[in-house]
Protein backbone atom coordinates (compact mmCIF):
# COMPACT_ATOMS: atom_id res chain seq x y z
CA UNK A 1 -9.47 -15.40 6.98
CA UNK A 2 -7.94 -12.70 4.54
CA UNK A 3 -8.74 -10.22 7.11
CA UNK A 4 -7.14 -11.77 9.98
CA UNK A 5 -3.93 -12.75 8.18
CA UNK A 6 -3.79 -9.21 7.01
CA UNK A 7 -4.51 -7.72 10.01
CA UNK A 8 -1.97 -9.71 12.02
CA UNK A 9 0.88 -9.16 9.50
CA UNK A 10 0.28 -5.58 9.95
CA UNK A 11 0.11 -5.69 13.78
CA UNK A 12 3.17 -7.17 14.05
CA UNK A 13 4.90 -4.96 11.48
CA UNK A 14 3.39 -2.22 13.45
CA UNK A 15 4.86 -3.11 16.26
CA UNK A 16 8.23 -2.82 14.97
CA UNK A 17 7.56 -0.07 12.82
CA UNK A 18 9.23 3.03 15.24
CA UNK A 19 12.44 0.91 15.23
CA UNK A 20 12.37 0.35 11.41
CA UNK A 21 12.11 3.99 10.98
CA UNK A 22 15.17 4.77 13.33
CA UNK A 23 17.45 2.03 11.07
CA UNK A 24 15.99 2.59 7.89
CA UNK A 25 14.93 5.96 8.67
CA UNK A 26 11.03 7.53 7.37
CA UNK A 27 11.66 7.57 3.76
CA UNK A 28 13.44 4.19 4.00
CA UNK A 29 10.51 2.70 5.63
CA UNK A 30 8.23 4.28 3.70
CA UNK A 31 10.32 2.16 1.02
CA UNK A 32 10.13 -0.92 2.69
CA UNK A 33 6.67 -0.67 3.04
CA UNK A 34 5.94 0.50 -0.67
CA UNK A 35 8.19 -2.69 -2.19
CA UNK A 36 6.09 -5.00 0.19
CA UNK A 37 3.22 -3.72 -1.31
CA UNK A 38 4.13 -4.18 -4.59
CA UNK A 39 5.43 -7.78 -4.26
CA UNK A 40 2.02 -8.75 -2.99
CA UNK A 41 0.11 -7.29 -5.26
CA UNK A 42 2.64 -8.70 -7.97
CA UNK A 43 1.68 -12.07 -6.80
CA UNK A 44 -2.03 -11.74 -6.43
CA UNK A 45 -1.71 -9.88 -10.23
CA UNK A 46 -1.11 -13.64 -11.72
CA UNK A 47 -4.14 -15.29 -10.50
CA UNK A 48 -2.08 -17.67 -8.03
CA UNK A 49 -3.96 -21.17 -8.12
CA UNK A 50 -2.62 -21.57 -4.63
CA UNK A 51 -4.18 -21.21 -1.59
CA UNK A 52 -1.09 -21.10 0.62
CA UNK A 53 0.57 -18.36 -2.27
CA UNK A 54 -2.74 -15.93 -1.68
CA UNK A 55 -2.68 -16.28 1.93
CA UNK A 56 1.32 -15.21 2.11
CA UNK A 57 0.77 -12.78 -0.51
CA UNK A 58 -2.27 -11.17 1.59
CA UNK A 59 -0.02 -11.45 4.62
CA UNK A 60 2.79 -9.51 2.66
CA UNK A 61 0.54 -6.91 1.70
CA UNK A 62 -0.36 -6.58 5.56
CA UNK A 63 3.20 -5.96 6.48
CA UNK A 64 3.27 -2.87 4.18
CA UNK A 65 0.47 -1.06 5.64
CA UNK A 66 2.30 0.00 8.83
CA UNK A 67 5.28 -0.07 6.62
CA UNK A 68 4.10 3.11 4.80
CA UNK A 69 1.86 4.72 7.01
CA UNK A 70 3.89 4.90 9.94
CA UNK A 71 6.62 6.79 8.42
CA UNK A 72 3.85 8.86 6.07
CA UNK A 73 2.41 11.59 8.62
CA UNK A 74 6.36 11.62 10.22
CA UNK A 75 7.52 12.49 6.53
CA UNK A 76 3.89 14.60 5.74
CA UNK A 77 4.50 16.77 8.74
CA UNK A 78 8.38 17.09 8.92
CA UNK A 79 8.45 20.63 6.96
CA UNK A 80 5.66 22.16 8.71
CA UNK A 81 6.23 24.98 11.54
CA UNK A 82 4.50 23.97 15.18
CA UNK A 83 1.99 27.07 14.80
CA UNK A 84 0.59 24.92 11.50
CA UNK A 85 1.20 21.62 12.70
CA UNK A 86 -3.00 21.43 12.92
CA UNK A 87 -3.36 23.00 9.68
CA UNK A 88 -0.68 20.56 7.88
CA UNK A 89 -1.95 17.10 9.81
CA UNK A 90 -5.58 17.80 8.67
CA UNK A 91 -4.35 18.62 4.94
CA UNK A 92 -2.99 15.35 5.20
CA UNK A 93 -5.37 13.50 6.58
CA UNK A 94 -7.70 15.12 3.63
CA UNK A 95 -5.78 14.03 1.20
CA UNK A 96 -4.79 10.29 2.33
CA UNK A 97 -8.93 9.62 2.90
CA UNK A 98 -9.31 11.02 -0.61
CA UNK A 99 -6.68 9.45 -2.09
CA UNK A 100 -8.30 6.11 -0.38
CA UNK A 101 -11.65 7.28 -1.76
CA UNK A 102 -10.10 7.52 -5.26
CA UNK A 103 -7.73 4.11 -4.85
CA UNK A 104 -11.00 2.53 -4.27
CA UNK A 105 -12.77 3.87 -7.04
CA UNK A 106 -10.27 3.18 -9.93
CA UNK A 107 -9.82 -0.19 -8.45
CA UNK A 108 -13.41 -1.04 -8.30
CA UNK A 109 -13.37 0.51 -11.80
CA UNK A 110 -11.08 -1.66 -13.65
CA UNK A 111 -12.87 -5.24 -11.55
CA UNK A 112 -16.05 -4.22 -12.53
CA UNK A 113 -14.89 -3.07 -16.36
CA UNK A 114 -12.72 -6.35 -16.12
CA UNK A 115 -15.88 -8.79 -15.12
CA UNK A 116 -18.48 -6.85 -18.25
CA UNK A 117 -16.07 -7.07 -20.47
CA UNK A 118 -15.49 -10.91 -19.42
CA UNK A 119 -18.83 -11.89 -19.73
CA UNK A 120 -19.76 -9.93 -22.50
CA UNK A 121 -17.02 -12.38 -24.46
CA UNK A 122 -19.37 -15.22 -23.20
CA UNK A 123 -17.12 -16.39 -20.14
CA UNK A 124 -18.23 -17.88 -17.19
CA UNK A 125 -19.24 -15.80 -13.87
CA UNK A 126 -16.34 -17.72 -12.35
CA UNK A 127 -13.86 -16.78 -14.91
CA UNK A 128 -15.04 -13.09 -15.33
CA UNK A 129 -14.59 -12.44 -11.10
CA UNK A 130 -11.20 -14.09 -11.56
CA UNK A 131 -10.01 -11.91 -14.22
CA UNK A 132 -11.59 -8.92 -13.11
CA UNK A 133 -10.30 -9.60 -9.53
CA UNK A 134 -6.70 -10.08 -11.32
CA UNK A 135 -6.81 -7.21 -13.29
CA UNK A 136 -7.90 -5.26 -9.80
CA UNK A 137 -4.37 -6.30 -8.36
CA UNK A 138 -2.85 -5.77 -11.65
CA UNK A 139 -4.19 -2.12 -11.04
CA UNK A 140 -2.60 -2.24 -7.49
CA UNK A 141 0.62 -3.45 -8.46
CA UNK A 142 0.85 -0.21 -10.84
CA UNK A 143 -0.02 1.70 -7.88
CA UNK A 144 2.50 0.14 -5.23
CA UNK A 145 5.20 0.42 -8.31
CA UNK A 146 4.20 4.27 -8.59
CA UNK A 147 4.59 4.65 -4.67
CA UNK A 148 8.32 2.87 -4.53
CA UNK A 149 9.45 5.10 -7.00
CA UNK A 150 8.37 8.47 -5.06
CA UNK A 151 9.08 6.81 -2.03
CA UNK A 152 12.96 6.18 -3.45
CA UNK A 153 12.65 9.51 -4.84
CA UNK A 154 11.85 11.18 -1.56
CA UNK A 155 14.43 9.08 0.55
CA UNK A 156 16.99 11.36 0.56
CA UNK A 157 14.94 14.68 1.45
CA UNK A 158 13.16 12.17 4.62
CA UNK A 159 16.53 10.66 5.70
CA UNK A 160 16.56 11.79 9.58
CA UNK A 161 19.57 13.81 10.17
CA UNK A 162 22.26 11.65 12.43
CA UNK A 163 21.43 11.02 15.50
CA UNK A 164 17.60 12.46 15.62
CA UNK A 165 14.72 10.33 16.92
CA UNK A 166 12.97 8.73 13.52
């Protein structure tokens, strides 16, 4: 069910997405997407009791996908010349898989550091996933805080100039 309320958030988000970017522009939606993000994560951080709570939270999270990667390879590849155009995509296709890769990594990191650690104080198996599943969120919400700031950083250099095509 996670996957499909995810997945349908995003869809519809993504079908918006190339008029977001011509109000809010790349950066802004990059933004947009990035705070989304981070208000999920926020949520799923506290170990929400409530059903209804996870399943909006998951849904918010959803919306940001499109939210930032829309805008990212629009805002990756605005600086670099049409003869490199190949050269700059594939960089960034490189590094957003590896930077995936890594997110993945770290993440599964702290849950399964999180859930040892948890057990090895004597708590339950049910307790230990919960925390270690919290503190996994806990890791993302770092992570979707980190991104808002670039992304509010960056605005100004990936504001479309007035009148261009987002």
């Amino acid at each position: 069910m996670a996957h499909d309320v995810m997945g349908l958030a995003a869809l519809a988000v993504a079908l918006v997405a190339p008029s977001l970017a011509r109000a809010l522009g790349l950066g802004g939606t990059y933004a947009a997407g990035a705070a989304l993000h981070l208000v999920g994560t926020g949520v799923l951080a506290t170990g929400a009791d409530s059903v209804a709570l996870t399943v909006v939270a998951l849904a918010v999270i959803g919306a940001g996908l499109p939210a930032c990667f829309v805008p990212l390879f629009g805002i990756g590849t605005s600086h670099v010349k049409v003869a490199e155009s190949g050269v700059g995509s594939g960089l960034l296709n490189t590094f957003n898989e590896t930077g995936a890769a890594l997110g993945i990594a770290v993440i599964g990191t702290v849950l399964a550091a999180s859930v040892d650690s948890r057990l090895d104080d004597g708590g339950s198996v049910a307790d230990a996933t919960a925390a270690g599943v919290g503190n996994g969120f806990l890791a993302l919400t770092v992570c979707s805080g980190i991104a808002l700031v670039v992304a509010l950083v960056l605005r100004s250099p990936t504001c479309a100039p007035e009148g261009a095509d987002a």
